[in-house]
Protein backbone atom coordinates (compact mmCIF):
# COMPACT_ATOMS: atom_id res chain seq x y z
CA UNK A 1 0.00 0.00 0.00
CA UNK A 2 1.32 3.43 -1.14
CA UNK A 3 0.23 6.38 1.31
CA UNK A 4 0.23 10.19 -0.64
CA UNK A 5 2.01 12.69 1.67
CA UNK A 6 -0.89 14.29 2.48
CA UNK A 7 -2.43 10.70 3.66
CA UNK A 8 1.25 10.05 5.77
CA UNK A 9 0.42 13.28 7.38
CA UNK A 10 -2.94 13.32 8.22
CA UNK A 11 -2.06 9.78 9.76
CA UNK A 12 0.34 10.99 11.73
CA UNK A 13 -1.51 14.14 12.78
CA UNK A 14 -4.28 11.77 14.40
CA UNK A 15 -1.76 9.42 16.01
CA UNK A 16 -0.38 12.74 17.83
CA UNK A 17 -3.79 13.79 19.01
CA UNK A 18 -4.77 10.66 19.78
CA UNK A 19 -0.98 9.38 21.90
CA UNK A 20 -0.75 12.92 23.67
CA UNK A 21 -4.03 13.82 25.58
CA UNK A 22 -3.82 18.09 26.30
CA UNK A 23 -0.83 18.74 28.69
CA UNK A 24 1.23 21.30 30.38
CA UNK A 25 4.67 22.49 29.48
CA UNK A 26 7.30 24.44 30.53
CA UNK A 27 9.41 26.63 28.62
CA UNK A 28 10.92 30.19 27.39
CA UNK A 29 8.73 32.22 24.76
CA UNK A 30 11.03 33.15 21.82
CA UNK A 31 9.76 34.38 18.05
CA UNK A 32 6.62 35.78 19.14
CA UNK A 33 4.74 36.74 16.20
CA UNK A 34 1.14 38.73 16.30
CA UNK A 35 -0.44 37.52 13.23
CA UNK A 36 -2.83 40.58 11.41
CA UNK A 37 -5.47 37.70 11.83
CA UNK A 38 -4.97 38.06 15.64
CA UNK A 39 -3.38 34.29 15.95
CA UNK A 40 0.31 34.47 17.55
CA UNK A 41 2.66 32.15 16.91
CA UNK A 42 5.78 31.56 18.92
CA UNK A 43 8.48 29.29 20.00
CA UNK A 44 8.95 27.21 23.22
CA UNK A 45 12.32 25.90 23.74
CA UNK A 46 14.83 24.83 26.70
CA UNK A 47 18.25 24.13 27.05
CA UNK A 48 18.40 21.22 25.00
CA UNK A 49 15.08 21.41 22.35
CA UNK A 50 12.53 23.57 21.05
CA UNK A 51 8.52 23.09 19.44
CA UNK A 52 6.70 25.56 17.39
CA UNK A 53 3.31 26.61 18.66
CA UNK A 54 0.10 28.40 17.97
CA UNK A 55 -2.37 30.64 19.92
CA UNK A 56 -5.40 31.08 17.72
CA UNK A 57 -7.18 34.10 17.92
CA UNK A 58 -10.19 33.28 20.11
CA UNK A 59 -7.98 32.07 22.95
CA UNK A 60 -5.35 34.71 22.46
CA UNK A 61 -8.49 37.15 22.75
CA UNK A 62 -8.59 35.47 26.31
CA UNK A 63 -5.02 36.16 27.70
CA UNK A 64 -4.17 37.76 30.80
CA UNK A 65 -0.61 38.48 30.30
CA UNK A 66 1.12 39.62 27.32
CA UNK A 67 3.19 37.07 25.58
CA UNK A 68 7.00 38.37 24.86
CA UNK A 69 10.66 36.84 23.96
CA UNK A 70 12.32 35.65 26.96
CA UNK A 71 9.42 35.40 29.22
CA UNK A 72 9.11 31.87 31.38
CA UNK A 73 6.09 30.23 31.06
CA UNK A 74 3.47 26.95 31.62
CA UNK A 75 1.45 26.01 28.19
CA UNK A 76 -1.31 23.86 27.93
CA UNK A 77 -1.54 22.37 24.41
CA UNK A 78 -2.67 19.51 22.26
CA UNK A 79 0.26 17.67 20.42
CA UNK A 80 -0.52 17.90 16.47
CA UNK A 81 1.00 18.22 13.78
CA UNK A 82 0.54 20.98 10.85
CA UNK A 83 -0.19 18.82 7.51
CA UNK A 84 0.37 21.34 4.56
CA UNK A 85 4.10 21.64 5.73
CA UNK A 86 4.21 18.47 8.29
CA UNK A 87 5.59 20.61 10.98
CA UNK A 88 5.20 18.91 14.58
CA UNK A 89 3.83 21.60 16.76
CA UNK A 90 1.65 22.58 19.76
CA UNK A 91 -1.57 23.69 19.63
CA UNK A 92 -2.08 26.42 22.69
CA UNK A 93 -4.98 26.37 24.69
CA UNK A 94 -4.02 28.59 27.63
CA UNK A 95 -0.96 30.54 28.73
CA UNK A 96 0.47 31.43 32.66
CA UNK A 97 3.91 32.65 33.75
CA UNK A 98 6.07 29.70 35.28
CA UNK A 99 6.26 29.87 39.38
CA UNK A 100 2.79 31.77 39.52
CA UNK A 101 0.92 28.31 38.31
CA UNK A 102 0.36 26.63 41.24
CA UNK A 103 -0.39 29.82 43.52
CA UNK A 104 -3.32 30.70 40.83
CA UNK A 105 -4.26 27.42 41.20
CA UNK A 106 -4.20 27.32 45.35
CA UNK A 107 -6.68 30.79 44.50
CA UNK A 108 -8.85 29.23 42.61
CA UNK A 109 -9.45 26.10 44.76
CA UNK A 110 -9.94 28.39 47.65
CA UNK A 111 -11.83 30.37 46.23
CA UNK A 112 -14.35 27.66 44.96
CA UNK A 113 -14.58 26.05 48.46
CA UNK A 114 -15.13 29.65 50.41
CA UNK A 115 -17.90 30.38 47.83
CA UNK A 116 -19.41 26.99 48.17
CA UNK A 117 -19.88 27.76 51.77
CA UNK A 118 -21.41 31.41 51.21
CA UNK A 119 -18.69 33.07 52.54
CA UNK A 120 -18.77 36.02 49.68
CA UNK A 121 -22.62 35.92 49.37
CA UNK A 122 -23.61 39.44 48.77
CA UNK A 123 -26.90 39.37 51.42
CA UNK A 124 -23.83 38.82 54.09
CA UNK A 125 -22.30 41.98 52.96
CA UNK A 126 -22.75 45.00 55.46
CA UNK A 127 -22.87 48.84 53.77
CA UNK A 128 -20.19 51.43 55.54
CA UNK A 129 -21.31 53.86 57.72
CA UNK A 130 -22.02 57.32 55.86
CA UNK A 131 -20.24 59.41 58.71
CA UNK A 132 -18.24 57.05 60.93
CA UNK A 133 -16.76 58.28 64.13
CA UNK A 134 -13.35 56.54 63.50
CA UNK A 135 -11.63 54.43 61.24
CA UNK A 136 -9.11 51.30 61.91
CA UNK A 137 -6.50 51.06 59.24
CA UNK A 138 -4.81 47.30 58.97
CA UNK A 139 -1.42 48.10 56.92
CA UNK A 140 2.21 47.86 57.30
CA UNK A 141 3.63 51.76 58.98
CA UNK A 142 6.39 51.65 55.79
CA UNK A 143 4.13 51.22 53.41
CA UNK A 144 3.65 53.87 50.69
CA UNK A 145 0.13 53.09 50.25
CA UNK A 146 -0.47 53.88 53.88
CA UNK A 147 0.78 57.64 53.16
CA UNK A 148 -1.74 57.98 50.39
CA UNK A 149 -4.68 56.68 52.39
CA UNK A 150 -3.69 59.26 55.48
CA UNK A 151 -3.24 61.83 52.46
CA UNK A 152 -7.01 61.24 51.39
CA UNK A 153 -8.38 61.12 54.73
CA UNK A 154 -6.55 64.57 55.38
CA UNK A 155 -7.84 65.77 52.43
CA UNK A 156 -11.47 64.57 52.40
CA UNK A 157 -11.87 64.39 56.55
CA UNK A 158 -9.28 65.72 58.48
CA UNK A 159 -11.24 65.60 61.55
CA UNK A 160 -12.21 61.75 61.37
CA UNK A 161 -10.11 59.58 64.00
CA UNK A 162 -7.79 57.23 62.46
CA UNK A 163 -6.52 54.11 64.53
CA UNK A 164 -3.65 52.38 62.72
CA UNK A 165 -2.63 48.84 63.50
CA UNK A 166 0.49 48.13 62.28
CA UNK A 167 0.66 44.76 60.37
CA UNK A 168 3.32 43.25 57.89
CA UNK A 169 1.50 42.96 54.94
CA UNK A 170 4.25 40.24 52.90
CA UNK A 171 6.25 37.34 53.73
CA UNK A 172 5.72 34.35 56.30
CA UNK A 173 3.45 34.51 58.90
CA UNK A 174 2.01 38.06 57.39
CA UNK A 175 -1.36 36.52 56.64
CA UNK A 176 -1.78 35.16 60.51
CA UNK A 177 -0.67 38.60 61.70
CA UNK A 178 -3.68 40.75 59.67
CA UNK A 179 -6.27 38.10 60.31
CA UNK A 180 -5.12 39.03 64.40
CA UNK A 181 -5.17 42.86 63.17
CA UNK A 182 -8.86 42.02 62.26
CA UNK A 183 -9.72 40.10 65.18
CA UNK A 184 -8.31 43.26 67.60
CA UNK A 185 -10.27 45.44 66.05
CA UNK A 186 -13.31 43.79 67.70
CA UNK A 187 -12.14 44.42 71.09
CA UNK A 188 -11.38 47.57 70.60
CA UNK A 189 -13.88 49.37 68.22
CA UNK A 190 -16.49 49.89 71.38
CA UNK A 191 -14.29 51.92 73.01
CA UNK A 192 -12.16 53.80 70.13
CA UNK A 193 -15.34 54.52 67.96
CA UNK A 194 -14.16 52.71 65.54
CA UNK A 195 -17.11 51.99 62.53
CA UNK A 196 -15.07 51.10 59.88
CA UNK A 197 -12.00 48.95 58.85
CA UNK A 198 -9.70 49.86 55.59
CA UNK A 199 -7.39 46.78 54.81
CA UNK A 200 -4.74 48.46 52.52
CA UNK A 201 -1.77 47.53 50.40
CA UNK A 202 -0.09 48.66 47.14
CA UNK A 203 0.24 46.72 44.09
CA UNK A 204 2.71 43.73 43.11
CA UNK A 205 2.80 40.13 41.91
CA UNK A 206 0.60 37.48 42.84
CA UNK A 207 3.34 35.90 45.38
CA UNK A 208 3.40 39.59 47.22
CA UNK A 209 0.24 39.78 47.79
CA UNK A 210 -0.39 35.98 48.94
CA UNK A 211 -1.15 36.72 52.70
CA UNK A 212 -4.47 38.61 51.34
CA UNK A 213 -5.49 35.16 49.64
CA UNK A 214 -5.15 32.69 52.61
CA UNK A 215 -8.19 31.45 54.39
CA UNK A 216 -7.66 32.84 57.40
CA UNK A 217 -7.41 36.53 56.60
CA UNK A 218 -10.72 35.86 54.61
CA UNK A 219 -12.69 34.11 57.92
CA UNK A 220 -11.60 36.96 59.87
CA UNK A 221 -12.93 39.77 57.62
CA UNK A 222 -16.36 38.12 57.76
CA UNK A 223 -15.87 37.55 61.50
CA UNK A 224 -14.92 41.40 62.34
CA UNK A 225 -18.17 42.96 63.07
CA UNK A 226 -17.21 46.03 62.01
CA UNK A 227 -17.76 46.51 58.04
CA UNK A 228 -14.21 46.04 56.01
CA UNK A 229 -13.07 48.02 52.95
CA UNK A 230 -10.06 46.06 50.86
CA UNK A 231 -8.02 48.08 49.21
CA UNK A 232 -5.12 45.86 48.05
CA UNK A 233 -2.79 46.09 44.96
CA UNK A 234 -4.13 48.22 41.64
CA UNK A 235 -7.48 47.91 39.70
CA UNK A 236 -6.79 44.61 38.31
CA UNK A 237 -5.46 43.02 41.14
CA UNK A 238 -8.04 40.51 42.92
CA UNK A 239 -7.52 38.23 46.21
CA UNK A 240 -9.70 36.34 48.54
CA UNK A 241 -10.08 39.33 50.93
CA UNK A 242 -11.41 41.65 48.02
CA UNK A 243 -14.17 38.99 47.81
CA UNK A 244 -14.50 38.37 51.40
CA UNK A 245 -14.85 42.16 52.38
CA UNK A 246 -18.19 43.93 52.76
CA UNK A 247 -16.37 46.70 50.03
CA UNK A 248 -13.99 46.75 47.32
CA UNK A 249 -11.99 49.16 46.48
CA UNK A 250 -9.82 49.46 43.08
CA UNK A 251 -6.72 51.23 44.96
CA UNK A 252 -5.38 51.59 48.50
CA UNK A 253 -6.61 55.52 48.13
CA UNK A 254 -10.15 54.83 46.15
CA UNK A 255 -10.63 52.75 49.81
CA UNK A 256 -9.90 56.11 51.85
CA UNK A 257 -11.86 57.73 49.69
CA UNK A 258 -14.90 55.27 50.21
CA UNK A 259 -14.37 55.07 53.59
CA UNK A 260 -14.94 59.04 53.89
CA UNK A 261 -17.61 59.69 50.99
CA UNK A 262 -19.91 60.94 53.64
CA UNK A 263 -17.69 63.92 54.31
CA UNK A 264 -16.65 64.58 51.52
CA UNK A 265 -20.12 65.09 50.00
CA UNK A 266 -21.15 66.75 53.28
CA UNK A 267 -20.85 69.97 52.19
CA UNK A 268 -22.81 69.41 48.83
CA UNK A 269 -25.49 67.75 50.57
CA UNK A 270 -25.77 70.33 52.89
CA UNK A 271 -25.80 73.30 50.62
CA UNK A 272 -28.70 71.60 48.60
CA UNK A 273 -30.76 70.68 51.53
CA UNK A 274 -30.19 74.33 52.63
CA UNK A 275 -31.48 75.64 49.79
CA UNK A 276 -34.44 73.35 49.77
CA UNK A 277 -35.50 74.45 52.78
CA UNK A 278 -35.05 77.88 51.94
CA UNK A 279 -37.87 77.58 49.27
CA UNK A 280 -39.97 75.30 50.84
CA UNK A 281 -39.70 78.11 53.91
CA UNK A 282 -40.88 80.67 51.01
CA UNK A 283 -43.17 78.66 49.46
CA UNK A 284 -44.71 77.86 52.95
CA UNK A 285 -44.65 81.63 53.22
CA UNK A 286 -46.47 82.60 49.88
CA UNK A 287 -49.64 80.03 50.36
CA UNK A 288 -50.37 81.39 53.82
CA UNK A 289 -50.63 84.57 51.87
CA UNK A 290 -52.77 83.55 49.62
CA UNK A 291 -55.17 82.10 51.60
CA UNK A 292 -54.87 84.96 53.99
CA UNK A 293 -56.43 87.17 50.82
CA UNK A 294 -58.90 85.13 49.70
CA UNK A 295 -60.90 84.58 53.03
CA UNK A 296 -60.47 88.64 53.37
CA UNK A 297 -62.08 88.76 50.22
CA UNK A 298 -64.68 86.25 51.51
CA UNK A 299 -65.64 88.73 54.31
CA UNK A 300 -68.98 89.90 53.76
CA UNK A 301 -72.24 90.92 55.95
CA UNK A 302 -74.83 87.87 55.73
CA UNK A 303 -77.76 90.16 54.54
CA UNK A 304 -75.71 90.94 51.38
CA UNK A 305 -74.34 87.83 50.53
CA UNK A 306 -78.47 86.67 51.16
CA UNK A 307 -79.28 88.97 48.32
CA UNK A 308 -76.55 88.20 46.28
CA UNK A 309 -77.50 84.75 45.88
CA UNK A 310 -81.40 85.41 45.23
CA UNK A 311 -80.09 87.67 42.64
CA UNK A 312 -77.89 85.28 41.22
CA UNK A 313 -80.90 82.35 41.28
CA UNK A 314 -83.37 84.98 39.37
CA UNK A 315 -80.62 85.37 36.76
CA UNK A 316 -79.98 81.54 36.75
CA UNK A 317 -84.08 80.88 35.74
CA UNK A 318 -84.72 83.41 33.90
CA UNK A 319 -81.56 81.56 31.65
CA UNK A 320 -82.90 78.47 32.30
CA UNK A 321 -86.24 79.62 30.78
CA UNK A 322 -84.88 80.97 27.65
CA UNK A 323 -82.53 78.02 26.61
CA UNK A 324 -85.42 75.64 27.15
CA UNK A 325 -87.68 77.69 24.82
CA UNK A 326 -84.66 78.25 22.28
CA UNK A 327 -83.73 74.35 22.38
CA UNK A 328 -87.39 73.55 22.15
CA UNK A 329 -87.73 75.79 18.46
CA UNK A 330 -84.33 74.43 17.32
CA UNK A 331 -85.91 70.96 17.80
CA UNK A 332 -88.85 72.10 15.84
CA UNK A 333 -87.36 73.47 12.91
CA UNK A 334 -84.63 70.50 12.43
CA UNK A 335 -87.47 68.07 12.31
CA UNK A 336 -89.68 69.87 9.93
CA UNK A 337 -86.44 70.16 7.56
CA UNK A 338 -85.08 66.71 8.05
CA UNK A 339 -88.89 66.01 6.89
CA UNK A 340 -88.70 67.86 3.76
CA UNK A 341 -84.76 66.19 2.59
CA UNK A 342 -86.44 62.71 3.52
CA UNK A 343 -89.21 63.57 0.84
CA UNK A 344 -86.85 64.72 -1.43
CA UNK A 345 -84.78 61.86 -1.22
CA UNK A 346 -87.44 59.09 -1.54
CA UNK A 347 -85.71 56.35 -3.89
CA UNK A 348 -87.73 56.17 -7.61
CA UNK A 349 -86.22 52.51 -8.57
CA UNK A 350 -87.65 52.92 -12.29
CA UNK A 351 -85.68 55.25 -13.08
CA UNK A 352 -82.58 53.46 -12.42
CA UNK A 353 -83.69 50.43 -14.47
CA UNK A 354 -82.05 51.34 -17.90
CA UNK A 355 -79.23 52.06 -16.55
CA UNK A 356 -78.75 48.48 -14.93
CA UNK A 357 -79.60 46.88 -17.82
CA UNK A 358 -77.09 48.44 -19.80
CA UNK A 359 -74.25 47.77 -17.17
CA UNK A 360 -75.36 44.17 -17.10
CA UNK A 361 -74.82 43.81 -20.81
CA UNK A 362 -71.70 45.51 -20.98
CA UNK A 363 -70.59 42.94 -18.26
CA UNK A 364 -71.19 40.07 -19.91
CA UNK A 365 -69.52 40.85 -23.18
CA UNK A 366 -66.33 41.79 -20.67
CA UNK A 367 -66.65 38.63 -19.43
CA UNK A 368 -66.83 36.39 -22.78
CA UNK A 369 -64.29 38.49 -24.17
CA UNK A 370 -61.75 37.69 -21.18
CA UNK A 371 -62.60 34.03 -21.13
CA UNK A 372 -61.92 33.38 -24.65
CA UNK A 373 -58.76 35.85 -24.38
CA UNK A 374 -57.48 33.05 -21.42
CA UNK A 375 -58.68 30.23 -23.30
CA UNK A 376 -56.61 30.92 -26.45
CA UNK A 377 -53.39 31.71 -24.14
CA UNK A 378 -53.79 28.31 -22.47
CA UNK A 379 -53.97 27.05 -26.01
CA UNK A 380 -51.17 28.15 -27.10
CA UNK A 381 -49.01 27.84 -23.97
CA UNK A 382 -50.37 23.74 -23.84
CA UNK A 383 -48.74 23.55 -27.68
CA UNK A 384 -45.65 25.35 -26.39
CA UNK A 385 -45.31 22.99 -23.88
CA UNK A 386 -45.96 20.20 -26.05
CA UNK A 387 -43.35 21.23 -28.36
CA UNK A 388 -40.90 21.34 -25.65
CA UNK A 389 -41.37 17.34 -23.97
CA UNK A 390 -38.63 15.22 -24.56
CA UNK A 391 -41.10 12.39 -25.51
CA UNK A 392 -42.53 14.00 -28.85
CA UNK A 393 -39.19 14.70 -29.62
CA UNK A 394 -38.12 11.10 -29.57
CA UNK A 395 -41.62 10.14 -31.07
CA UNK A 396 -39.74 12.53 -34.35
CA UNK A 397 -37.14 9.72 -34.48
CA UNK A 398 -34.57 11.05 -31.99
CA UNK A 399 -32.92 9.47 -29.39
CA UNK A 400 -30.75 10.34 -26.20
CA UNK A 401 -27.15 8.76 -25.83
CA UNK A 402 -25.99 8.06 -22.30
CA UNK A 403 -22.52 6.99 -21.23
CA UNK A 404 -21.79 4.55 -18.57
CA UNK A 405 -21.78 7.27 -16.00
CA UNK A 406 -25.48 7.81 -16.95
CA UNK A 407 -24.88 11.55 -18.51
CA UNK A 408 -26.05 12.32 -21.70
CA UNK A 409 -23.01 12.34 -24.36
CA UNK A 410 -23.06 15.66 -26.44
CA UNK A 411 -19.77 14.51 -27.66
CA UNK A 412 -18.44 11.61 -29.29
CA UNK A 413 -15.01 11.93 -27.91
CA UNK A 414 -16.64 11.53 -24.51
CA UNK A 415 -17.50 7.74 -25.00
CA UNK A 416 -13.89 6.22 -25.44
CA UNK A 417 -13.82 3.08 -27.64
CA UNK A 418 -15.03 -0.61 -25.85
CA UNK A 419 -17.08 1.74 -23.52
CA UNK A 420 -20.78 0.69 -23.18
CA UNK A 421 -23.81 3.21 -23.94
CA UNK A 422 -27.68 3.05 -23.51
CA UNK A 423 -29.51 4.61 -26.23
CA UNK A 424 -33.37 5.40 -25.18
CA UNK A 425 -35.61 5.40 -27.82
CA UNK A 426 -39.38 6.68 -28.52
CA UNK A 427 -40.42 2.91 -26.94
CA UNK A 428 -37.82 1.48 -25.17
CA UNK A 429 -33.90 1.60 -24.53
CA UNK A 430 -30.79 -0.24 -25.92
CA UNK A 431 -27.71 -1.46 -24.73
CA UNK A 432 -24.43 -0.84 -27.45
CA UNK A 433 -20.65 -0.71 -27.11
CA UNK A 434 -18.73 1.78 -28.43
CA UNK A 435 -16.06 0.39 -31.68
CA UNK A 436 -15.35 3.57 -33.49
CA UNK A 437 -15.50 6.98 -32.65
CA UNK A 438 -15.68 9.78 -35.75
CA UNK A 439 -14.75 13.42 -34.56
CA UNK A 440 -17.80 15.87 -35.68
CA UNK A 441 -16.90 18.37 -38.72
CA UNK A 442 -15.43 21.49 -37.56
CA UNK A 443 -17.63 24.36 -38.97
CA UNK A 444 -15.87 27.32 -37.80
């Protein structure tokens, strides 16, 4: 058995897929090429090898991390092969940096099991106070997010009482050490004031800001019973406590800045509610007026308003009197005319009867006209038809050729010699084999 190349390759193509069930690898990205069709194709190599790969454009759409030369990364991929150039390759399905696999793996497990038990269900999420007395802020004293949340606050409230409790917010034994931040501030927010909690930190990778996805830190923030606003890394940074806490904020500062949105729209609020009660004050004002006015107006002796209204009720029927004697006449004269067009228009059938007649005999000559009209097109289009069935042509003498693939031969050099043909006839068919063939005249 002789295999084409494209055969060997498609074989070996589905022996790949089929041997090599979707894995991960590890590797460095080299080549990277952004297709104008929006695929990317790369390199993966090591050390010792390399393997072309592809990213098509739907999961590449998908990506969280931008794909450049040099980087270290995990791939998982289908073993194939490409079959118009029988390159071995991998097909990409999905794309992380190397070392940050297994953490985003730990986060997604965790987070699966803490949602399971309703831990982030949003009817268990408590709203921040509007105007809280003080504020406890869980951070690390060197951080430089911590300067920029005490920045807002002076900014937006000076006078609100901050409470820091200083926490290391990376490395070992950090995430213990803010879930115990979280749990203090339940001892002391009775007696500090405290109706709020900002947990802040500023950005970096996923292994820096690992002590904001362990399980404890997240159990504590539901178990504080003060509400708690996460502020943690930049806008696309998430961890366990942003879905844990009872707010999220994009940046360490938009959490100051939540945490004090009472204050800061204090003034606003207070300017408008000012001037609504200014003009409700005035409008209050202007109705009392009014009705002040009108019952002055109202005023009158008793023996004068008494005449008044008798005066008023012997205006009232001698009007009464007059419309009922004007409708009464208008009644009248409508019927007497509505009499005389009813006359008038008493229907004379006779007179109409010529006219009918006529219309009926002009309608029938329409109509014999038109039927004859149809019945000579039908005629003519039955004859048309006639002319055109294959049948009366073969009744002329004809017949219709067919080659052993059943088409109709036109051509004589399309029935090679010892081929078989079936001639059909006006009444039946016959079977003949082809021993000659004679090339028609060329008449151009």
């Amino acid at each position: 058995m002789t295999l084409s190349v494209s055969d060997l390759n498609r074989l070996a193509r589905e022996a790949l897929e089929a041997g090599f069930p979707p894995l991960w690898v590890r590797g460095e990205l080299s080549n990277v090429t952004h297709a104008p069709s929006g695929h990317i194709y790369f390199t993966l190599k090591d050390a010792g090898a390399q393997v072309r790969c592809t990213l098509w454009r739907s999961r590449a759409q998908r990506l969280s991390i931008s794909l450049r030369a040099g980087m270290q990364v995990e791939l998982r991929a289908q073993v194939t092969l490409y079959e118009p150039r029988g390159d071995y390759q991998l097909s990409v399905e999905s794309v992380r940096e190397a070392g940050v696999g297994h953490l985003f793996d730990a986060f997604i497990r965790l987070k699966a099991k803490l949602d399971a038990e309703g831990l982030f269900a949003a009817e268990h999420k408590r709203t921040p106070p509007h105007y809280p007395r003080g504020v406890a802020i869980i951070s690390s004293p060197q951080a430089a997010a911590l300067k920029d949340v005490c920045a807002s606050f002076a900014r937006r409230a000076p006078h609100l009482k901050l409470v820091l409790l200083p926490t290391p917010v990376q490395g070992d034994g950090a995430g213990a050490r803010i879930a115990s931040a979280l749990d203090r501030v339940a001892r002391i927010a009775p007696a500090k004031g405290l109706d709020v909690v900002v947990l802040v930190r500023g950005g970096g990778s996923i292994e820096d800001l690992w002590a904001f996805n362990e399980e404890n830190v997240a159990r504590a923030i539901r178990r504080c019973p003060v509400p708690v606003i996460c502020g943690v890394g930049h806008e696309t940074d998430f961890t366990i406590a942003d879905f844990a806490a009872d707010l999220r904020a994009t940046t360490p500062t938009a959490a100051a800045e939540l945490a004090s949105a009472g204050f800061h729209a204090a003034p606003d609020l207070l300017e408008r509610r000012h001037i609504a009660m200014q003009r409700a004050m005035q409008r209050r004002l202007d109705t009392a007026q009014q009705q002040t006015d009108r019952i002055a107006l109202r005023l009158t002796h008793p023996r004068k308003r008494l005449a008044d209204s008798r005066a008023a009720m012997d205006a009232l029927a001698r009007r009464m009197q007059m419309a009922i004697t004007a409708q009464t006449q208008s009644l009248a004269n409508q019927s007497a005319h509505l009499g005389a067009r009813l006359k008038a228009l008493r229907p004379a059938p006779a007179r109409y009867r010529p006219a009918i007649d006529a219309l009926h005999s002009t309608l029938q000559r329409t109509l014999a006209r038109q039927l004859a009209h149809r019945n000579a097109q039908l005629d003519a289009l039955t004859a048309h038809l006639e002319h055109l069935n294959p049948e009366a042509v073969l009744s002329r003498g004809y017949s219709i050729t067919r080659g052993e693939d059943g088409r109709i031969l036109r051509d004589a050099a399309a029935a090679p010699v010892n081929s078989d043909v079936t001639v059909q006839l006006h009444r039946g068919h016959l079977s003949a084999r082809v021993t000659q063939q004679r090339a028609a005249e060329n008449t151009d």
